[in-house]
Protein backbone atom coordinates (compact mmCIF):
# COMPACT_ATOMS: atom_id res chain seq x y z
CA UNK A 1 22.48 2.76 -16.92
CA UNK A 2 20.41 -0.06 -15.54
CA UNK A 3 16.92 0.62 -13.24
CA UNK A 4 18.62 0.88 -9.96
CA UNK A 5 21.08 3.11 -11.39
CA UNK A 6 18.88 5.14 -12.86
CA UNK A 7 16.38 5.37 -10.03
CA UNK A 8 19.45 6.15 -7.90
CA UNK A 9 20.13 9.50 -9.78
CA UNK A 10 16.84 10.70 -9.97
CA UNK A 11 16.04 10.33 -6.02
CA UNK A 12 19.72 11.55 -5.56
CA UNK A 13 18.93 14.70 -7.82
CA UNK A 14 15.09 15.04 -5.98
CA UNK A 15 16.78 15.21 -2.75
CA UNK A 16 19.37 17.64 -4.10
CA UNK A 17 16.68 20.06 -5.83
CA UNK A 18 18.56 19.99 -8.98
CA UNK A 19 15.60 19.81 -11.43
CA UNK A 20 16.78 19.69 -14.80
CA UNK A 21 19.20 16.46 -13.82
CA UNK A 22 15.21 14.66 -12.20
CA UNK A 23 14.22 15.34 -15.67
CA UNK A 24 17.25 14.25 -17.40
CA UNK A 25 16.38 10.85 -15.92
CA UNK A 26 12.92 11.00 -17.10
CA UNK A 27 11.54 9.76 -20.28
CA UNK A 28 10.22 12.70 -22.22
CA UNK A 29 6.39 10.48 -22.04
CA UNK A 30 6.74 9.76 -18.07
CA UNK A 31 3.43 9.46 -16.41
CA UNK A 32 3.24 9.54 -12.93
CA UNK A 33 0.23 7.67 -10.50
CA UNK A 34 0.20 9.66 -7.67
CA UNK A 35 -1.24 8.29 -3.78
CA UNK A 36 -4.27 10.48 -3.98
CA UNK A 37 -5.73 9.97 -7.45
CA UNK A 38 -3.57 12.47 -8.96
CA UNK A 39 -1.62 11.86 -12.12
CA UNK A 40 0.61 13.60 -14.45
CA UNK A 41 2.00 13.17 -17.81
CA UNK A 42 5.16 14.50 -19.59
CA UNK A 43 8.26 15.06 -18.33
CA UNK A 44 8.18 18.94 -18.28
CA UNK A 45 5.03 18.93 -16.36
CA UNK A 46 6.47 16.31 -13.87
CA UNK A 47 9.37 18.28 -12.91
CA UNK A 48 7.85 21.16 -12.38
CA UNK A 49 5.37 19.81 -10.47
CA UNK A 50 8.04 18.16 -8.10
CA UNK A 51 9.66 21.58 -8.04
CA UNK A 52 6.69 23.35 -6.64
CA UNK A 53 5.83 20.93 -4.89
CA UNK A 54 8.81 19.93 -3.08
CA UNK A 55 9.92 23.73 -2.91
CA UNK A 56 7.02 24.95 -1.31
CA UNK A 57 7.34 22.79 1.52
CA UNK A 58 8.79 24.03 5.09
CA UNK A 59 12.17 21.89 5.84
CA UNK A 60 11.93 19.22 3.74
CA UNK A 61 13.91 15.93 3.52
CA UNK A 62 13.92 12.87 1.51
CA UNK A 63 15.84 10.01 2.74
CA UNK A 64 16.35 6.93 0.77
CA UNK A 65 16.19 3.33 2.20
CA UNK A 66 17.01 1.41 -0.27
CA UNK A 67 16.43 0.64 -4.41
CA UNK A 68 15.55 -2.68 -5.52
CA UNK A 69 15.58 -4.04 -8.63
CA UNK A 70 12.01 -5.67 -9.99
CA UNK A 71 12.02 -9.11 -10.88
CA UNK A 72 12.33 -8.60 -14.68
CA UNK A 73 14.89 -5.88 -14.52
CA UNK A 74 12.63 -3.52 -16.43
CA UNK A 75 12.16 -1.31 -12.86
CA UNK A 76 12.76 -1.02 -9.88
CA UNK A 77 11.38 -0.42 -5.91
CA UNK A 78 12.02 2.38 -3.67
CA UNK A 79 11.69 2.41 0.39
CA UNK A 80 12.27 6.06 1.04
CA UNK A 81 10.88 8.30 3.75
CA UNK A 82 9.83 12.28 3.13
CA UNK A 83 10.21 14.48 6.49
CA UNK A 84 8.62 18.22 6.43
CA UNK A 85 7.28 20.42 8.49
CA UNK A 86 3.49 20.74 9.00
CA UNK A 87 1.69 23.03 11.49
CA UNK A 88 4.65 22.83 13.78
CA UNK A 89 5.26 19.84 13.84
CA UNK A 90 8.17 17.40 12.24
CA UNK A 91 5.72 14.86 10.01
CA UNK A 92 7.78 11.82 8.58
CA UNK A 93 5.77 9.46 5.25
CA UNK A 94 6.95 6.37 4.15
CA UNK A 95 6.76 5.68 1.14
CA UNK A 96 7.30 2.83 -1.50
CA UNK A 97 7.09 3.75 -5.22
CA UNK A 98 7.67 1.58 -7.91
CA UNK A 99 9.64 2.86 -11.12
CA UNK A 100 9.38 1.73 -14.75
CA UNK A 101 12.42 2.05 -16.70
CA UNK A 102 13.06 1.64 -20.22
CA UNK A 103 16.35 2.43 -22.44
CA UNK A 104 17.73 4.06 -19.57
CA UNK A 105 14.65 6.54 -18.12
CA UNK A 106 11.72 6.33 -16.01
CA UNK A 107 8.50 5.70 -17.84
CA UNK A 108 6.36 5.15 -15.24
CA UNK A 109 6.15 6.16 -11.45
CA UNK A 110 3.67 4.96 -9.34
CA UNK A 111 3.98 5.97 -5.46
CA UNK A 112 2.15 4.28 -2.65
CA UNK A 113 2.28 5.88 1.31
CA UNK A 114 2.66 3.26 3.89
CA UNK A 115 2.03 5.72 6.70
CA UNK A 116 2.59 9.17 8.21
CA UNK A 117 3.62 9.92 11.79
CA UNK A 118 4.90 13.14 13.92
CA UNK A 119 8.27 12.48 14.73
């Protein structure tokens, strides 16, 4: 499966909650750059952390813009928006991350926030 493709699945499967198919698309040695300084490595300790995370949080939804592939074809870009419910209110983030793929699975995920706003 080429980057897009496999991008595709995993935000498909995020949105979805199914965990073990995000970490089917994940390279066993992922590492993940997070937008506040947090990182994590290893694919078992990436999914769960999206699990929790994601899990935890009142009505949320991911919706995805659109998947782009990075010049060299070794990646690709996501435009995707997260919506969830904070202290009453309906807060939207939008997001661009940028995915490194190799024989098939993400390596390397590094998420940027272009900016949060009630909605």
């Amino acid at each position: 499966m080429d980057a897009v493709g496999v991008v595709t699945q995993f935000l498909d499967r995020m949105a979805a909650h199914d965990w073990p198919g995000l970490g089917a698309c994940v390279a066993e040695d992922v590492h993940r750059i997070g937008p506040f300084g947090d990182e994590y490595t290893g694919r078992d300790g990436y999914e769960k952390f999206l699990e929790q995370t994601i899990e935890a949080l009142d009505g949320y939804e991911l919706k995805v813009h659109r998947v782009l592939p990075v010049a060299d074809g070794a990646g690709a870009f996501a435009e995707l928006s997260e919506t969830l419910k904070l202290d009453g209110e309906r807060r939207r983030t939008e997001e661009g991350i940028i995915f490194d793929v190799a024989e098939g699975l993400i390596t390397r995920v590094a998420v940027y926030l272009r900016k949060s706003s009630v909605v």
